[in-house]
C-alpha atoms as a PDB file:
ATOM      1  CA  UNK A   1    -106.520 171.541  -5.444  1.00  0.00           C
ATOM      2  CA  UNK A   2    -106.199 169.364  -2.496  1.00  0.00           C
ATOM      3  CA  UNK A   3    -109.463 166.965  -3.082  1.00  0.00           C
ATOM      4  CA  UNK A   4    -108.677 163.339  -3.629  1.00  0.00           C
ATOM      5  CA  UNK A   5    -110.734 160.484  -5.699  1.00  0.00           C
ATOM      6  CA  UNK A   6    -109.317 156.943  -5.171  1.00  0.00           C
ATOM      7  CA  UNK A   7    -106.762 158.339  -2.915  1.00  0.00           C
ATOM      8  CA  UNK A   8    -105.422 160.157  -5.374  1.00  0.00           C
ATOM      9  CA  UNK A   9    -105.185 164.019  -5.676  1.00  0.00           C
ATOM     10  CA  UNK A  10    -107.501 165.594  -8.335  1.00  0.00           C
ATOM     11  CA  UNK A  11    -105.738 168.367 -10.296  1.00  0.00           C
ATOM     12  CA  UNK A  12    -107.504 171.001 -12.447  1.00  0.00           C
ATOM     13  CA  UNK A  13    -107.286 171.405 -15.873  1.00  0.00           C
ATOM     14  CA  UNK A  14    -105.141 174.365 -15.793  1.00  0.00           C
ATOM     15  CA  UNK A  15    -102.707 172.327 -13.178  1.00  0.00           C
ATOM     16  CA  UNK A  16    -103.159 169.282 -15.787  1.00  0.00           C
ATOM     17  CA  UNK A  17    -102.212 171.594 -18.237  1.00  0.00           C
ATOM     18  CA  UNK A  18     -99.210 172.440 -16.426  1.00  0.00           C
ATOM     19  CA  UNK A  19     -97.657 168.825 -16.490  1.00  0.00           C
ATOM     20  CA  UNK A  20     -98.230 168.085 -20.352  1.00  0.00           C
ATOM     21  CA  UNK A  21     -98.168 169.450 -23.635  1.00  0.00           C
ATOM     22  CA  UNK A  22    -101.763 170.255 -23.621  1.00  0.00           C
ATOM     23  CA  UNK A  23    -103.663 173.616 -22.988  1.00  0.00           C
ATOM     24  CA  UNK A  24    -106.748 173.534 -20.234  1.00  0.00           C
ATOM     25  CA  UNK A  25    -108.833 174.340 -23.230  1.00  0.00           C
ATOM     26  CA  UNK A  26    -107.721 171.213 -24.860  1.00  0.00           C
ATOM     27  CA  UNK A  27    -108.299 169.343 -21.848  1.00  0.00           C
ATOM     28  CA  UNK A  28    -111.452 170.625 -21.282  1.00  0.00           C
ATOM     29  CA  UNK A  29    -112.482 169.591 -24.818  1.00  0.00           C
ATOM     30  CA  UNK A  30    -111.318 166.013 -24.210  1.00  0.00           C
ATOM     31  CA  UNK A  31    -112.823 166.338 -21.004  1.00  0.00           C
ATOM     32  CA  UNK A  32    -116.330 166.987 -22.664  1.00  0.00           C
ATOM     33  CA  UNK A  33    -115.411 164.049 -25.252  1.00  0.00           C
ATOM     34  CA  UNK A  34    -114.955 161.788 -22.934  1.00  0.00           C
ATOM     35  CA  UNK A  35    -111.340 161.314 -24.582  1.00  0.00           C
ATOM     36  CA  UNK A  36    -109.830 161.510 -20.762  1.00  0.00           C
ATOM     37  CA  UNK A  37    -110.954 160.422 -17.531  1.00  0.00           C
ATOM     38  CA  UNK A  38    -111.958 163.763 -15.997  1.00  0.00           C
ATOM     39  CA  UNK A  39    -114.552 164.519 -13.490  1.00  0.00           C
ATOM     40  CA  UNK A  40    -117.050 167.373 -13.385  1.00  0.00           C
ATOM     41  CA  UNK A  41    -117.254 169.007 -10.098  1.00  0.00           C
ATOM     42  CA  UNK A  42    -119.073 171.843  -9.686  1.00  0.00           C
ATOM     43  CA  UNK A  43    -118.098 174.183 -12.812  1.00  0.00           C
ATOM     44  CA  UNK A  44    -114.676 172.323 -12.827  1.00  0.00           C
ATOM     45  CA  UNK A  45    -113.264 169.364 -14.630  1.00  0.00           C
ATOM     46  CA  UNK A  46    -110.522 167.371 -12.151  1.00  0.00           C
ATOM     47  CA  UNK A  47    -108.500 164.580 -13.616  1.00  0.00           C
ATOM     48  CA  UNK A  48    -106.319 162.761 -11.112  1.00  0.00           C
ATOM     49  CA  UNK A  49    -102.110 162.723 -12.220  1.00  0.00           C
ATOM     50  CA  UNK A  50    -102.295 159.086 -12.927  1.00  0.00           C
ATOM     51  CA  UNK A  51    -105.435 159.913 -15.656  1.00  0.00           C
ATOM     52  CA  UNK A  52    -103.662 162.224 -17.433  1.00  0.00           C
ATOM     53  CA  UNK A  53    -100.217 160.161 -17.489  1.00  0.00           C
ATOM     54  CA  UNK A  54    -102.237 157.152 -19.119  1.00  0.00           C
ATOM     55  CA  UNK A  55    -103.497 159.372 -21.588  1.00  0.00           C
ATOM     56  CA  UNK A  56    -100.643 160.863 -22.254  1.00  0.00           C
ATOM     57  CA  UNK A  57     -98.682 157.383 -22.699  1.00  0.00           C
ATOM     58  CA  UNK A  58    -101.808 156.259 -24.847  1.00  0.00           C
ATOM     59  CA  UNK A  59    -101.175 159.028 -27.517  1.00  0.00           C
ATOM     60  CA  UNK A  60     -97.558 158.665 -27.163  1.00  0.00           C
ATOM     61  CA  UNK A  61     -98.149 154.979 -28.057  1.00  0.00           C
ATOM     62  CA  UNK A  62    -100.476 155.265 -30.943  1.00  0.00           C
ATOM     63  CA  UNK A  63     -97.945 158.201 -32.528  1.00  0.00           C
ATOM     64  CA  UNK A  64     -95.346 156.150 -32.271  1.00  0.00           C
ATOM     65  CA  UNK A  65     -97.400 153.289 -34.445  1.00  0.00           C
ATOM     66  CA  UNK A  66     -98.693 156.202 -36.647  1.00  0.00           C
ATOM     67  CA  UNK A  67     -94.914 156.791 -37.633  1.00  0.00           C
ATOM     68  CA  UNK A  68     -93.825 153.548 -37.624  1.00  0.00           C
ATOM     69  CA  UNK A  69     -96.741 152.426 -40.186  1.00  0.00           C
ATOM     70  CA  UNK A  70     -96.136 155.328 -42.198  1.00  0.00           C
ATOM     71  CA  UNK A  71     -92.420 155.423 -42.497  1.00  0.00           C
ATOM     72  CA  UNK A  72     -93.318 151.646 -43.554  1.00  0.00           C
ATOM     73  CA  UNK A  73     -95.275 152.925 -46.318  1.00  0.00           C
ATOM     74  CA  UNK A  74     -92.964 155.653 -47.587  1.00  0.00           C
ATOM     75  CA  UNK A  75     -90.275 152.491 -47.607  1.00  0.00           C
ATOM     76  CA  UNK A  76     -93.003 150.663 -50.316  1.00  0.00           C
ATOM     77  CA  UNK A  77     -93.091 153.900 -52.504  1.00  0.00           C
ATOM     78  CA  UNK A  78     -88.872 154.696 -52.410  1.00  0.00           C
END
């Protein structure tokens, strides 16, 4: 997909897919959500690399404080 927004390159779903641990399907769910920055184009949802990288960092953030607060909790109960 070679069309750009912002100067950078918009990537479908399925190429979105391609770079994460995400299906298109999932993407496209998120994309409906509003969960990700996508763009509707046509009968397509686009998301530019950099969108999908900050999402991706996002969760990987928040997991990380999901397992740190739990593993916190589990240390209360041992």
């Amino acid at each position: 997909m070679a069309e750009e927004f912002s100067g950078n390159k918009l990537l479908t779903l399925k190429e979105a897919a391609a770079l994460s641990p995400y299906s298109a399907e999932y993407l496209n769910l998120l994309a409906r959500k509003k969960k990700i920055k996508a763009r509707k184009i046509g009968r397509d949802w686009l998301i530019t690399k950099t969108d999908l990288f900050d999402y991706l960092k996002k969760q990987h953030s928040e997991s990380r404080n999901r397992v740190l607060q739990l593993s916190k909790y589990i240390g209360l109960l041992l």
